[in-house]
C-alpha atoms as a PDB file:
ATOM      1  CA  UNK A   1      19.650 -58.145  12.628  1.00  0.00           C
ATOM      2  CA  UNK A   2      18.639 -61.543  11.831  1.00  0.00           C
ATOM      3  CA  UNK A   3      14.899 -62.782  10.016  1.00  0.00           C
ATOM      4  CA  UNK A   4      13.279 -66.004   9.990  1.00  0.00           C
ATOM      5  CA  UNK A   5      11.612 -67.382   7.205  1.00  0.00           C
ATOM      6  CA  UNK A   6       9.376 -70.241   7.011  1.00  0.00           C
ATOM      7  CA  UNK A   7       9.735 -72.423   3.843  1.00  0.00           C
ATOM      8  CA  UNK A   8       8.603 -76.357   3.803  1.00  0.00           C
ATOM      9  CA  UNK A   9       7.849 -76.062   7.578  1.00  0.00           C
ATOM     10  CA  UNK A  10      12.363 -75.432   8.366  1.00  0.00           C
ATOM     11  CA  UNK A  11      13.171 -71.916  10.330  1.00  0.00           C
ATOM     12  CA  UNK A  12      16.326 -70.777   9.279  1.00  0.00           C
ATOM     13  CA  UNK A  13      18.071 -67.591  10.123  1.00  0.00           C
ATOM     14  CA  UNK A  14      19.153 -65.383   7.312  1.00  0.00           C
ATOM     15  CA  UNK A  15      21.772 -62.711   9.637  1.00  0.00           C
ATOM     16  CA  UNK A  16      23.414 -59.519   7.376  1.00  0.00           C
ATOM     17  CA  UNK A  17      27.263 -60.540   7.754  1.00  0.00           C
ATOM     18  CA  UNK A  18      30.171 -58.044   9.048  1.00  0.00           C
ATOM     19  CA  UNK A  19      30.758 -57.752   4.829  1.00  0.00           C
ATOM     20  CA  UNK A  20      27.344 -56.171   4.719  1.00  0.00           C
ATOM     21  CA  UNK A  21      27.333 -53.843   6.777  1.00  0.00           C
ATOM     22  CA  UNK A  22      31.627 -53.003   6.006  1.00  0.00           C
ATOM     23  CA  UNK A  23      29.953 -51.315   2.624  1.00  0.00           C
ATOM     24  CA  UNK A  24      26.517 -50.301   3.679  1.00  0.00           C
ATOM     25  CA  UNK A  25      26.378 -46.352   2.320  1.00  0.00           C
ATOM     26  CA  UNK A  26      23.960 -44.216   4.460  1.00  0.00           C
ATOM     27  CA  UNK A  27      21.827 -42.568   2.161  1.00  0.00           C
ATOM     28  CA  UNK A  28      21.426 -38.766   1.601  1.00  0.00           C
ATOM     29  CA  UNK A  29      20.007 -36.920   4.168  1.00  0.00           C
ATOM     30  CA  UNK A  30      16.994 -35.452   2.479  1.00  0.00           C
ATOM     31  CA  UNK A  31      16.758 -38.869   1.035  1.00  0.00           C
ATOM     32  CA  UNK A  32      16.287 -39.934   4.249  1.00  0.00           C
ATOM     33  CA  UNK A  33      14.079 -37.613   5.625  1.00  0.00           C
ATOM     34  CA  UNK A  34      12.079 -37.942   2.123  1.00  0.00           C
ATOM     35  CA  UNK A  35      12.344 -34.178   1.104  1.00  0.00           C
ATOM     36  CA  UNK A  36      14.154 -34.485  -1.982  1.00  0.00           C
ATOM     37  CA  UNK A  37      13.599 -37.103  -5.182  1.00  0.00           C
ATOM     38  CA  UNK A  38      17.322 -36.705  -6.660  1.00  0.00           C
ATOM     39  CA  UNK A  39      16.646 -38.636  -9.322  1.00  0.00           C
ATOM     40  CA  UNK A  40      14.070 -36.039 -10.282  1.00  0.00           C
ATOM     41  CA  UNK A  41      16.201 -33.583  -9.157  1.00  0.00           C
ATOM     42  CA  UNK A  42      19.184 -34.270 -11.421  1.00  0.00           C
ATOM     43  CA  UNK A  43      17.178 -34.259 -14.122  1.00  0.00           C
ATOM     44  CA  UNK A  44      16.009 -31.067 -13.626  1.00  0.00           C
ATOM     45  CA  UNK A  45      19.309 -29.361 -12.704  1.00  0.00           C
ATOM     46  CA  UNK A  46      22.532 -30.974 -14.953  1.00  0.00           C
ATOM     47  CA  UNK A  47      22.807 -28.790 -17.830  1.00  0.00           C
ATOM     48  CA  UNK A  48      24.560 -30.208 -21.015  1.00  0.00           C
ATOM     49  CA  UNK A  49      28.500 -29.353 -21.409  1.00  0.00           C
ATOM     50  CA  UNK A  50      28.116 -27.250 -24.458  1.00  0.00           C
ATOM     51  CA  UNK A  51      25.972 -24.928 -22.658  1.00  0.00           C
ATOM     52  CA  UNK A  52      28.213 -23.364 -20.890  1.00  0.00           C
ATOM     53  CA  UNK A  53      27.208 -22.730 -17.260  1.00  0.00           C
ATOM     54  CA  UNK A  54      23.715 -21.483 -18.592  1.00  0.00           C
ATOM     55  CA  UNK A  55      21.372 -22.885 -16.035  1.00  0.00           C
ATOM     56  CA  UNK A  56      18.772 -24.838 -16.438  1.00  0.00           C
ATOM     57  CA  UNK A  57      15.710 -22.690 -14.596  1.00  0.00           C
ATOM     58  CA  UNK A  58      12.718 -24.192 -12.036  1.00  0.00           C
ATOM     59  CA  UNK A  59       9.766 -23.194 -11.693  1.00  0.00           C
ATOM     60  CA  UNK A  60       9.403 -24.491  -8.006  1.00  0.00           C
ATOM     61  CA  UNK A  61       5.698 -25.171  -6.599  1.00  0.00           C
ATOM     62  CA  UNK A  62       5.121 -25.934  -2.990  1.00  0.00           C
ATOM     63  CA  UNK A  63       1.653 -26.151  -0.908  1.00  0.00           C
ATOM     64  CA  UNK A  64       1.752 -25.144   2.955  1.00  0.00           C
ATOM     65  CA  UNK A  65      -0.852 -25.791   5.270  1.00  0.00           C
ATOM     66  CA  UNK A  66      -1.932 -22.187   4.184  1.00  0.00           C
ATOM     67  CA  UNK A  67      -0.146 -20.899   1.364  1.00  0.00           C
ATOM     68  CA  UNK A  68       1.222 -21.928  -2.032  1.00  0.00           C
ATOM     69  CA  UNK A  69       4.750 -20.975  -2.520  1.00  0.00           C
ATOM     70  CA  UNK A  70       6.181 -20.271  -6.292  1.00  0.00           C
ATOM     71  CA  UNK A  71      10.045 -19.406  -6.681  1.00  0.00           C
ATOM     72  CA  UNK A  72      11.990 -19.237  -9.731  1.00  0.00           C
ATOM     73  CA  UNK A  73      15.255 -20.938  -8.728  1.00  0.00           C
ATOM     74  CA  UNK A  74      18.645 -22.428 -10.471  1.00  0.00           C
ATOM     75  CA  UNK A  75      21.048 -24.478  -8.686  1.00  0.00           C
ATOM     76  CA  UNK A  76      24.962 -24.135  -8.445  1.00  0.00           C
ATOM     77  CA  UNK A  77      27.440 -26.688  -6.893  1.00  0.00           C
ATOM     78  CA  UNK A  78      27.097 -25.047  -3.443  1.00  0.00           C
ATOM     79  CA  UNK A  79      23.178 -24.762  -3.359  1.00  0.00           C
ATOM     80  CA  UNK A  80      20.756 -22.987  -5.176  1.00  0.00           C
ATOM     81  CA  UNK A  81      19.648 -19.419  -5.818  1.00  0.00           C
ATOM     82  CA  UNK A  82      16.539 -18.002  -6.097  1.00  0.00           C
ATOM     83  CA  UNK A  83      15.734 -15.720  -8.723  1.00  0.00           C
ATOM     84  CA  UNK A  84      11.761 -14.626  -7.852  1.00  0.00           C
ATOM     85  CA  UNK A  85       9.157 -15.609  -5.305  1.00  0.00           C
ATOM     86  CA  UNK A  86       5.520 -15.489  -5.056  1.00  0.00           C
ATOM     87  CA  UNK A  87       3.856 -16.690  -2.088  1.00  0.00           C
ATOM     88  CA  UNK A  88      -0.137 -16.824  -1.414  1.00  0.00           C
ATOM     89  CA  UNK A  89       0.010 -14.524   1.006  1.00  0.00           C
ATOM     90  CA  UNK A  90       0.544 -11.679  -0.992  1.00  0.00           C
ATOM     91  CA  UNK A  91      -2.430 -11.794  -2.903  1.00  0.00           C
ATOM     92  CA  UNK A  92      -4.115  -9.692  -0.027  1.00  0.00           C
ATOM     93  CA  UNK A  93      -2.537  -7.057  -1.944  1.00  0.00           C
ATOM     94  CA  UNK A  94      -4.733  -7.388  -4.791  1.00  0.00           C
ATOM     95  CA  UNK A  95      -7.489  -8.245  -3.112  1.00  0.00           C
ATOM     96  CA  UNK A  96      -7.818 -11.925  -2.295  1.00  0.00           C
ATOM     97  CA  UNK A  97      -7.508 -12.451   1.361  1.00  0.00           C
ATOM     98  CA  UNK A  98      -9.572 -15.994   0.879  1.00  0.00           C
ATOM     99  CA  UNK A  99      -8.755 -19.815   0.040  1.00  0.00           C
ATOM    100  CA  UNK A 100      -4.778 -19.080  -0.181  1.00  0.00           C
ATOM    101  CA  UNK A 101      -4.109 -22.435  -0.815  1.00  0.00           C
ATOM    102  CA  UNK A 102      -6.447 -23.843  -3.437  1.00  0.00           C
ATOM    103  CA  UNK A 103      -6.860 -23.913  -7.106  1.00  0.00           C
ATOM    104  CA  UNK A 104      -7.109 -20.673  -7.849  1.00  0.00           C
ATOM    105  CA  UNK A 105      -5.383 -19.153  -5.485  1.00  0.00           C
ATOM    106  CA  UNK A 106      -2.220 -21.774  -6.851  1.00  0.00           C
ATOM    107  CA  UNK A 107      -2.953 -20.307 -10.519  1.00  0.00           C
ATOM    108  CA  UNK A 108      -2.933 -16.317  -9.254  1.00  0.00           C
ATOM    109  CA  UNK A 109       0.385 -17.633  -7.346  1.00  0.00           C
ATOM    110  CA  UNK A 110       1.911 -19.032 -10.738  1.00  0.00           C
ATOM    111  CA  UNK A 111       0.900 -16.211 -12.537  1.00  0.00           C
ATOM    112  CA  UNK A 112       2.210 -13.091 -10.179  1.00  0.00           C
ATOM    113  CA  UNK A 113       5.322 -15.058 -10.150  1.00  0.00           C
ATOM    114  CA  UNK A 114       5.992 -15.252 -14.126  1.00  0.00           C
ATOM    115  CA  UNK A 115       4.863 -11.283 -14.176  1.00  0.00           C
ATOM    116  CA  UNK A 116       7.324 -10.676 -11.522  1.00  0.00           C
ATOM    117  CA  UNK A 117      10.534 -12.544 -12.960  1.00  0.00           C
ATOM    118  CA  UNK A 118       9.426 -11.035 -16.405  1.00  0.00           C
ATOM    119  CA  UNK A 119       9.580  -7.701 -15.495  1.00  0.00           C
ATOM    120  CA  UNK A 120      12.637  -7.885 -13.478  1.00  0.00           C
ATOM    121  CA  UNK A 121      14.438  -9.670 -16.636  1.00  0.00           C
ATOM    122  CA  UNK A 122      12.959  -7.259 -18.960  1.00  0.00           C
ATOM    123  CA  UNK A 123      10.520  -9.626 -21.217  1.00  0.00           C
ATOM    124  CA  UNK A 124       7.006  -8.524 -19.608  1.00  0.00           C
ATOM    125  CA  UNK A 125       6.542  -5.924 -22.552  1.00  0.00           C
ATOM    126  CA  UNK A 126       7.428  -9.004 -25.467  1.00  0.00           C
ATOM    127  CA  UNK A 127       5.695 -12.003 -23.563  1.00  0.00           C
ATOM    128  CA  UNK A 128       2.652 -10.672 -22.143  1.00  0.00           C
ATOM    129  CA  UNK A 129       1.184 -13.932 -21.832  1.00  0.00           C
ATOM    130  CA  UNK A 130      -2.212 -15.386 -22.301  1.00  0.00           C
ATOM    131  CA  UNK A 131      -4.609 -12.798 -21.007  1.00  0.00           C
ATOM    132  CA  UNK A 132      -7.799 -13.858 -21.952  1.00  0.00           C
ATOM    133  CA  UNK A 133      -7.901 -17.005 -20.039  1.00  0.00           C
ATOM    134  CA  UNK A 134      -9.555 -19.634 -21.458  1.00  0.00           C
ATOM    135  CA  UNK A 135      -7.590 -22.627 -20.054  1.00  0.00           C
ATOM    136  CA  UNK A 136      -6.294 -23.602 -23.735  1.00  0.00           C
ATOM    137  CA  UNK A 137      -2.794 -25.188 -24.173  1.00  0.00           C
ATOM    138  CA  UNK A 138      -1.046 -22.757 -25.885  1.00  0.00           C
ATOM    139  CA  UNK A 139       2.266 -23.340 -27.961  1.00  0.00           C
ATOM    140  CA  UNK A 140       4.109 -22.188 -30.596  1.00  0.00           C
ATOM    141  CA  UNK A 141       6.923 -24.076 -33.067  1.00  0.00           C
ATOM    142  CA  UNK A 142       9.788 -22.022 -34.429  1.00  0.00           C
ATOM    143  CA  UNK A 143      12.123 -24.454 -36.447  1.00  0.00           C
ATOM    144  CA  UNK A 144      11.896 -27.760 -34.985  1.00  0.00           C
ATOM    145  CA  UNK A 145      11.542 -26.371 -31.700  1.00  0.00           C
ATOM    146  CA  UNK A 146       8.602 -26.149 -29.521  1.00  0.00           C
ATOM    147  CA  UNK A 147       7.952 -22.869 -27.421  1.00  0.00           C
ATOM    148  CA  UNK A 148       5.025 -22.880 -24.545  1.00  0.00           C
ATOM    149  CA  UNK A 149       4.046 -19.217 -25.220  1.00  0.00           C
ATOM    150  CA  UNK A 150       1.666 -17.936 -28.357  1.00  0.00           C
ATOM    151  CA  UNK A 151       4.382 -15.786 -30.167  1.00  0.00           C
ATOM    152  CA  UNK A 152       8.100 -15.839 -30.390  1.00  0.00           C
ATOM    153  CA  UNK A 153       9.973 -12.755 -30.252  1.00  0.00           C
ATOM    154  CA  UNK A 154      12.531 -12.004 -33.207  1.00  0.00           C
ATOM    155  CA  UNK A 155      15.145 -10.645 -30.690  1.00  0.00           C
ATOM    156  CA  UNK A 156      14.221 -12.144 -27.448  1.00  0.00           C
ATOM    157  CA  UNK A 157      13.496 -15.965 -26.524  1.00  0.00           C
ATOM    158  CA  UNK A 158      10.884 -16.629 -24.098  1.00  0.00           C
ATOM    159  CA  UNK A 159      12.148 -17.539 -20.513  1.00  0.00           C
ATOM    160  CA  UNK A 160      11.826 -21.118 -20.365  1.00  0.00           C
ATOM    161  CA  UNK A 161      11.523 -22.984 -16.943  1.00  0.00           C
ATOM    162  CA  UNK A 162      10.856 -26.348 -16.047  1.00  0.00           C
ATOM    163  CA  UNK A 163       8.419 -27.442 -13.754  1.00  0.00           C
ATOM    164  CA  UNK A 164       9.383 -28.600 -10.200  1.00  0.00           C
ATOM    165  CA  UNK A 165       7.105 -30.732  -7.919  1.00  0.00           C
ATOM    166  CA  UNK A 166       9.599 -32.116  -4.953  1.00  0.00           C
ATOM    167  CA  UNK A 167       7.904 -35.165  -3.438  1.00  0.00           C
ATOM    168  CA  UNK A 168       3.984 -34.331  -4.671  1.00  0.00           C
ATOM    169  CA  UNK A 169       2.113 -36.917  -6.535  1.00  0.00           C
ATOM    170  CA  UNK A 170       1.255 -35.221  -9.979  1.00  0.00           C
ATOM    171  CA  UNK A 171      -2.628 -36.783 -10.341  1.00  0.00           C
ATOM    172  CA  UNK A 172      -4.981 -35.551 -13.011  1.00  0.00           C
ATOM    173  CA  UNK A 173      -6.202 -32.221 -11.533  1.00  0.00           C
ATOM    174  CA  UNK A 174      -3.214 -31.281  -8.757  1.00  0.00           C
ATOM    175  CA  UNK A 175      -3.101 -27.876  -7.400  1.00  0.00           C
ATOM    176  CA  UNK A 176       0.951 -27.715  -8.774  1.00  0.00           C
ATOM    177  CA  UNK A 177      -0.639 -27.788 -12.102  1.00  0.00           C
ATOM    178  CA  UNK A 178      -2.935 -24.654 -11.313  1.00  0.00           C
ATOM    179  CA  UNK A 179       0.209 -22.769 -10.788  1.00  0.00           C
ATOM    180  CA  UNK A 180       1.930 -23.940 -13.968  1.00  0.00           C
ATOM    181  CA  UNK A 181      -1.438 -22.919 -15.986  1.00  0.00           C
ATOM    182  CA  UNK A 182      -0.578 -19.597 -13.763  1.00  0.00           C
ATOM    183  CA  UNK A 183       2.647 -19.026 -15.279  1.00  0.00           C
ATOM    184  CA  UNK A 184       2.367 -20.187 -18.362  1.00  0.00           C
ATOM    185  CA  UNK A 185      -0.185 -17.793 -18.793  1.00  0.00           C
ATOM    186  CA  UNK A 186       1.633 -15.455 -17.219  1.00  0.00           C
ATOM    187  CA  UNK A 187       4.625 -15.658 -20.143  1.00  0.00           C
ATOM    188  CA  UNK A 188       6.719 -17.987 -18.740  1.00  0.00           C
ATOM    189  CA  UNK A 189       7.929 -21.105 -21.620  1.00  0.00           C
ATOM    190  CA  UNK A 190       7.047 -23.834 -19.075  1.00  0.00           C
ATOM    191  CA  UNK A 191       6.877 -27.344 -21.105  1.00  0.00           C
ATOM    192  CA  UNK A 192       3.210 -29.000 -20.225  1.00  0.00           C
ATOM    193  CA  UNK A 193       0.365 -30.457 -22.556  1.00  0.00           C
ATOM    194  CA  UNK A 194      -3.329 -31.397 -20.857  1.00  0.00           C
ATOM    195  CA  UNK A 195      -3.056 -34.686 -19.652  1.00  0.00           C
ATOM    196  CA  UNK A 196      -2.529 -33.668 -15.782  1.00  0.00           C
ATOM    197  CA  UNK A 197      -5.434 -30.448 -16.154  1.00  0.00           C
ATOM    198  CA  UNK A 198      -9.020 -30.589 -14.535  1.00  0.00           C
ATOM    199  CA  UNK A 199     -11.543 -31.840 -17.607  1.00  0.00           C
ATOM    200  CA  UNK A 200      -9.259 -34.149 -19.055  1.00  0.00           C
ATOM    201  CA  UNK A 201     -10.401 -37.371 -19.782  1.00  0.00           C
ATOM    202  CA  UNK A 202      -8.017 -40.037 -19.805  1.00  0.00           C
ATOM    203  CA  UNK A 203      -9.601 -42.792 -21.555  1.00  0.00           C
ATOM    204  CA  UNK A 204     -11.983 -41.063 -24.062  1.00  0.00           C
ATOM    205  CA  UNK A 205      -8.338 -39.218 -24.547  1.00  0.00           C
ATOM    206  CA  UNK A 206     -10.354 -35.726 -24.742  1.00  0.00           C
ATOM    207  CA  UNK A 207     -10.183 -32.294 -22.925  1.00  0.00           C
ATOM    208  CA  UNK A 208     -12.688 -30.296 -21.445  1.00  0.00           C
ATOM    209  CA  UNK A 209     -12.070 -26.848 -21.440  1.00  0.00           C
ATOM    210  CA  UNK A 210     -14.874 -25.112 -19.846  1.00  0.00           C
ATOM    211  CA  UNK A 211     -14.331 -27.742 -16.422  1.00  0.00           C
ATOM    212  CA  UNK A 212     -10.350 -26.559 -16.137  1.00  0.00           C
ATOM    213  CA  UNK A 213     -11.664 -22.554 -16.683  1.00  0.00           C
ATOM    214  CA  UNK A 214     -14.255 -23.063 -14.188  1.00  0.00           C
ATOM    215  CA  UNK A 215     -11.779 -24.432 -11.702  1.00  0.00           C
ATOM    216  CA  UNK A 216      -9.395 -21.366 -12.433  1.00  0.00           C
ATOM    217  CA  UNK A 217     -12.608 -19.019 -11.500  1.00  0.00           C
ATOM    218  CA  UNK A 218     -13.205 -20.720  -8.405  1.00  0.00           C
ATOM    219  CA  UNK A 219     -15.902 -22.793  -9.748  1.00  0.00           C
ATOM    220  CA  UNK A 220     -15.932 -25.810  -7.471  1.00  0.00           C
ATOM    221  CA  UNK A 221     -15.694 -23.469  -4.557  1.00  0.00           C
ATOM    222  CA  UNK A 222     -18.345 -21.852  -5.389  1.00  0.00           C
ATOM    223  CA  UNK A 223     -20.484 -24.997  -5.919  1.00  0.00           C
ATOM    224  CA  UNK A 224     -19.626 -26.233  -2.796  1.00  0.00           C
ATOM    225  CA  UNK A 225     -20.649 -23.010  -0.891  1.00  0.00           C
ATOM    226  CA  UNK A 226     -24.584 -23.188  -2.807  1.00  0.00           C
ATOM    227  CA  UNK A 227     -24.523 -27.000  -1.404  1.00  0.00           C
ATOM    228  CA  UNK A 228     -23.608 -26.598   1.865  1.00  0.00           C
ATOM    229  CA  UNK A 229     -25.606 -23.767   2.213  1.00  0.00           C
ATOM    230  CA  UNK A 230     -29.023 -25.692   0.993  1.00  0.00           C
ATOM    231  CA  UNK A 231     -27.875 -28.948   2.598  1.00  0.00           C
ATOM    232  CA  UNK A 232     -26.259 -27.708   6.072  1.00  0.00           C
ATOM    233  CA  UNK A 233     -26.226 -24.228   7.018  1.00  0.00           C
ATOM    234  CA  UNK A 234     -24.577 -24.324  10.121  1.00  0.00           C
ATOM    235  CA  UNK A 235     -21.679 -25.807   8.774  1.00  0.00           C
ATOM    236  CA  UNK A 236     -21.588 -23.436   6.102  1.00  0.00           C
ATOM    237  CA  UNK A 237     -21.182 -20.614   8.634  1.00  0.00           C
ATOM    238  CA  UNK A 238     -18.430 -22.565  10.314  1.00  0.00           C
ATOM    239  CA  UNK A 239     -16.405 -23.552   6.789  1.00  0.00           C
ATOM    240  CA  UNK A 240     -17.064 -20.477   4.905  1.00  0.00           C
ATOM    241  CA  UNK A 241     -16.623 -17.957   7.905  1.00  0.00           C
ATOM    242  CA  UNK A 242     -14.234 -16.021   6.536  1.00  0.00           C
ATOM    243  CA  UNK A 243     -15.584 -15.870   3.026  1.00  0.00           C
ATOM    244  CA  UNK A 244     -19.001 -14.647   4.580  1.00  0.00           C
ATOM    245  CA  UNK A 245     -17.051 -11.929   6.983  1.00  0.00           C
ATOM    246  CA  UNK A 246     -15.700 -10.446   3.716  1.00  0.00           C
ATOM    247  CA  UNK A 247     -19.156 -10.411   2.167  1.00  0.00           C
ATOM    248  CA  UNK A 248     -17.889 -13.266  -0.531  1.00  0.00           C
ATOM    249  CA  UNK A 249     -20.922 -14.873  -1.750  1.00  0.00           C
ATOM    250  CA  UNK A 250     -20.855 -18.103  -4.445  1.00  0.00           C
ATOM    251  CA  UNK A 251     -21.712 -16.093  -7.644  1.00  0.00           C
ATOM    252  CA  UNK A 252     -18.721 -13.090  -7.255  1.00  0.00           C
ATOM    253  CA  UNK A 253     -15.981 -15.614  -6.979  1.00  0.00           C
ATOM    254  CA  UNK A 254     -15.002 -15.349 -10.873  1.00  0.00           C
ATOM    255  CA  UNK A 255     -15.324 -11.720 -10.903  1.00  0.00           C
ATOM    256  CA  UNK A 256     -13.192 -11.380  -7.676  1.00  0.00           C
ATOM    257  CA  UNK A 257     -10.673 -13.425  -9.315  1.00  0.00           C
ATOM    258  CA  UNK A 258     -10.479 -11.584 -12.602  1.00  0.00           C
ATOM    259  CA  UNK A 259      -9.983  -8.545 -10.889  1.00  0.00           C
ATOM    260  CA  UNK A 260      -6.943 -10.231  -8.959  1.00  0.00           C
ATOM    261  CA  UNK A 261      -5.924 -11.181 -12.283  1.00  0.00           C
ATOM    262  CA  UNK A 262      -6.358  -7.709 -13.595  1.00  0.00           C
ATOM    263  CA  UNK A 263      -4.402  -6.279 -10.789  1.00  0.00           C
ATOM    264  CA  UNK A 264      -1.455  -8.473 -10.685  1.00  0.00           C
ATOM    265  CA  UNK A 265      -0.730  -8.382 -14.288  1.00  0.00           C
ATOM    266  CA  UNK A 266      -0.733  -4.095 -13.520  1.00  0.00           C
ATOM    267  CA  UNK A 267       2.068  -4.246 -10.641  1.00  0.00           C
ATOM    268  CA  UNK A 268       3.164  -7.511 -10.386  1.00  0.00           C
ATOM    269  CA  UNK A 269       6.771  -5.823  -8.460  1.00  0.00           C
ATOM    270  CA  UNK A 270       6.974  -7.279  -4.775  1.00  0.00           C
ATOM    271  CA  UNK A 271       5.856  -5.130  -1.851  1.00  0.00           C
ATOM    272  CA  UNK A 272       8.386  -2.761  -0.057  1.00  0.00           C
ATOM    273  CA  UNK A 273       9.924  -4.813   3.376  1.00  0.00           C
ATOM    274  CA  UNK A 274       8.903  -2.477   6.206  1.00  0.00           C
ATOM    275  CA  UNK A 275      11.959  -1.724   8.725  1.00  0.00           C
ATOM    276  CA  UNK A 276      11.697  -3.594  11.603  1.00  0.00           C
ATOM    277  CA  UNK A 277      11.994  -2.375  15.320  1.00  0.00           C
ATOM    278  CA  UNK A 278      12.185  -4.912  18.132  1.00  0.00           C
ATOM    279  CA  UNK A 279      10.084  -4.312  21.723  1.00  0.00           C
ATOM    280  CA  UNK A 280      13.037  -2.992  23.743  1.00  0.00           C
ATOM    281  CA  UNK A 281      10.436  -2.111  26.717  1.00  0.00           C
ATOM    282  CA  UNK A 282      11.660  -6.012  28.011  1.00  0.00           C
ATOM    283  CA  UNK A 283      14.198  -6.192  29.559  1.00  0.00           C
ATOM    284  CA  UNK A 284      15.174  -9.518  30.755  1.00  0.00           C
ATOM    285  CA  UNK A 285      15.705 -10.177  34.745  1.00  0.00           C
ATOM    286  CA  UNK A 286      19.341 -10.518  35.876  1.00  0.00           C
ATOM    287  CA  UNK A 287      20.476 -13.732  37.506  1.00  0.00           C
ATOM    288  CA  UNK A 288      20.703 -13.661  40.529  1.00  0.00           C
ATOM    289  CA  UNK A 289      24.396 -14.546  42.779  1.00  0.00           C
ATOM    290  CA  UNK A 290      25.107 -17.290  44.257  1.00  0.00           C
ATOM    291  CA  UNK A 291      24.712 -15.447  47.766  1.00  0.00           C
ATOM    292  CA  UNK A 292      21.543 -13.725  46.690  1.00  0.00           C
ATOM    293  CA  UNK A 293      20.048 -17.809  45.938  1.00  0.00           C
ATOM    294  CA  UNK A 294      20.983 -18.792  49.223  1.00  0.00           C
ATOM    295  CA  UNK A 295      19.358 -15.670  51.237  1.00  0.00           C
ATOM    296  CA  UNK A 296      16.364 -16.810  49.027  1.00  0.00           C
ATOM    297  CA  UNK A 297      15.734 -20.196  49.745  1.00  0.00           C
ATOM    298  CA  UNK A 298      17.010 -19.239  53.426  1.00  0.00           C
ATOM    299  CA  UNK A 299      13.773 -16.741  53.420  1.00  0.00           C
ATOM    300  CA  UNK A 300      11.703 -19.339  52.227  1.00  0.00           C
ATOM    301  CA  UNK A 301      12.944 -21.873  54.815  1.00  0.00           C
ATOM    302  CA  UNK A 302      12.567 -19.277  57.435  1.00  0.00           C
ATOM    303  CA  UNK A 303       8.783 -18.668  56.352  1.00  0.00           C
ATOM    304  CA  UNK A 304       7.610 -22.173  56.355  1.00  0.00           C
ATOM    305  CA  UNK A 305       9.030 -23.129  60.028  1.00  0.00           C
ATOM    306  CA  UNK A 306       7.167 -19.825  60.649  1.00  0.00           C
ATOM    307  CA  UNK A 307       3.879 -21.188  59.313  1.00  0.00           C
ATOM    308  CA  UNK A 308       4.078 -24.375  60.871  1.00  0.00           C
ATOM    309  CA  UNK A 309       4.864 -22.866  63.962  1.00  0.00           C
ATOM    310  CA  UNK A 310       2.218 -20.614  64.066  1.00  0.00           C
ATOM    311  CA  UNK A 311       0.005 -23.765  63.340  1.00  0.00           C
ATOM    312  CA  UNK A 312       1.558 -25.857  66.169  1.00  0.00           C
ATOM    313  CA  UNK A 313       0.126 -22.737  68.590  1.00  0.00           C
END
């Protein structure tokens, strides 16, 4: 590889020598593919020495084209381990079968996965979590340390878990932070403060509450459906088919999501996996022998001088 550069109207070639490339290191994989930010990544993972192999714990947000995806994982020198999962697409359990991939759908995603690790680590009856939700910060100090949750208990610690957002760019108002706001609410100690929420205002340094609670209610969807409607009502039968075939209007969004909230908070436990049975009524076709390909292509051979005889006539 060789480039030329112009400078005071001289080409000269700059060529990478045989030294260059002798200690060129390839770089890692998912570096290379862009999947994983290991700078971010070791952060997030190496545990100090004096810990003692206590892991450091991720809360791990990812968007699909459809679903949000929420896992509670921990990593160990030969990959990582999952210790609960939420997906989207489970919330057609507790009755949202609707926008599975936006903001509130990302906070009901955060906050059935903090209900779920809870109760399988035995904290959901001492952090119960914020359930009036009123999209405050909410944080407690006990010594000189801070705790994300609104009371520490005397026996118990919270579960503390650091946010993980792979490759996403964390702008003021991100779907990833829905499902943080999800979890912390949910119980989970996940470190955050209010710069990155809907309503806050980065140069009059002020928060608005009531814009990040209507966002968590469905808010802007629901603004959008009364504008479309007005403005262009074919295209609100096209966008918001599926809302309208299960009778979702613009005004019962925030009670259909406090009910999901409601219900996910009562059985947050993961659904039973249903035993699968294959189709065996397929049965593939045998190959055929090498005798039985040659009588075929003979017959076919056979029937086309036979055609183009009968043609001839």
């Amino acid at each position: 590889f060789f480039f030329c550069k112009r400078k005071s109207k001289m080409a000269f070639k700059v060529q990478k020598s045989k030294a260059y490339y002798s200690r060129f290191q390839v770089k890692l994989r998912r570096r290379r593919e862009g999947r994983t930010d290991y700078r971010q990544r070791k952060r997030l993972c190496a545990q100090a020495k004096n810990k003692y192999q206590s892991p450091k714990y991720r809360l791990v947000v990812r968007f699909t084209n459809k679903f949000v995806i929420c896992q509670i994982a921990y990593s160990l020198i030969d990959g990582d381990r999952i210790l609960a999962q939420a997906t989207s697409r489970e919330l057609a359990r507790y009755g949202l079968e609707v926008g599975l991939k936006n903001y509130s759908a990302a906070y009901c995603t955060g906050l059935l996965v903090a209900r779920r690790l809870l109760q399988k680590v035995g904290l959901d009856e001492a952090y119960e979590g914020n359930t009036e939700v009123d999209a405050e910060v909410v944080k407690c100090e006990v010594g000189k340390k801070t705790y994300y949750v609104d009371e520490v208990d005397e026996d118990k610690r919270p579960f503390r878990a650091l946010l993980d957002v792979g490759c996403r760019a964390t702008t003021t108002g991100c779907r990833i932070f829905g499902a943080l706001k999800g979890a912390a609410d949910g119980g989970l100690d996940v470190p955050h403060s209010e710069k990155r929420f809907p309503g806050y205002d980065r140069d009059a340094k002020e928060y608005d509450v009531d814009m990040h609670r209507e966002r968590i209610f469905g808010g802007h969807v629901g603004e959008y459906m009364e504008y479309l409607e007005e403005e262009d009502n074919q295209k609100y039968k096209e966008q918001f088919a599926v809302y309208i075939e299960h009778e979702h209007e613009a005004d019962d969004l925030e009670e259909l999501y406090e009910g999901v909230h409601e219900k996910i908070r009562e059985d947050p436990s993961p659904a039973e996996k249903k035993d699968f049975s294959p189709d065996k009524s397929f049965k593939r076709k045998s190959k055929l022998s090498n005798a039985q390909r040659k009588e075929r292509v003979q017959a076919k051979k056979d029937a086309k001088i036979a055609e183009l005889e009968a043609d001839e006539e």
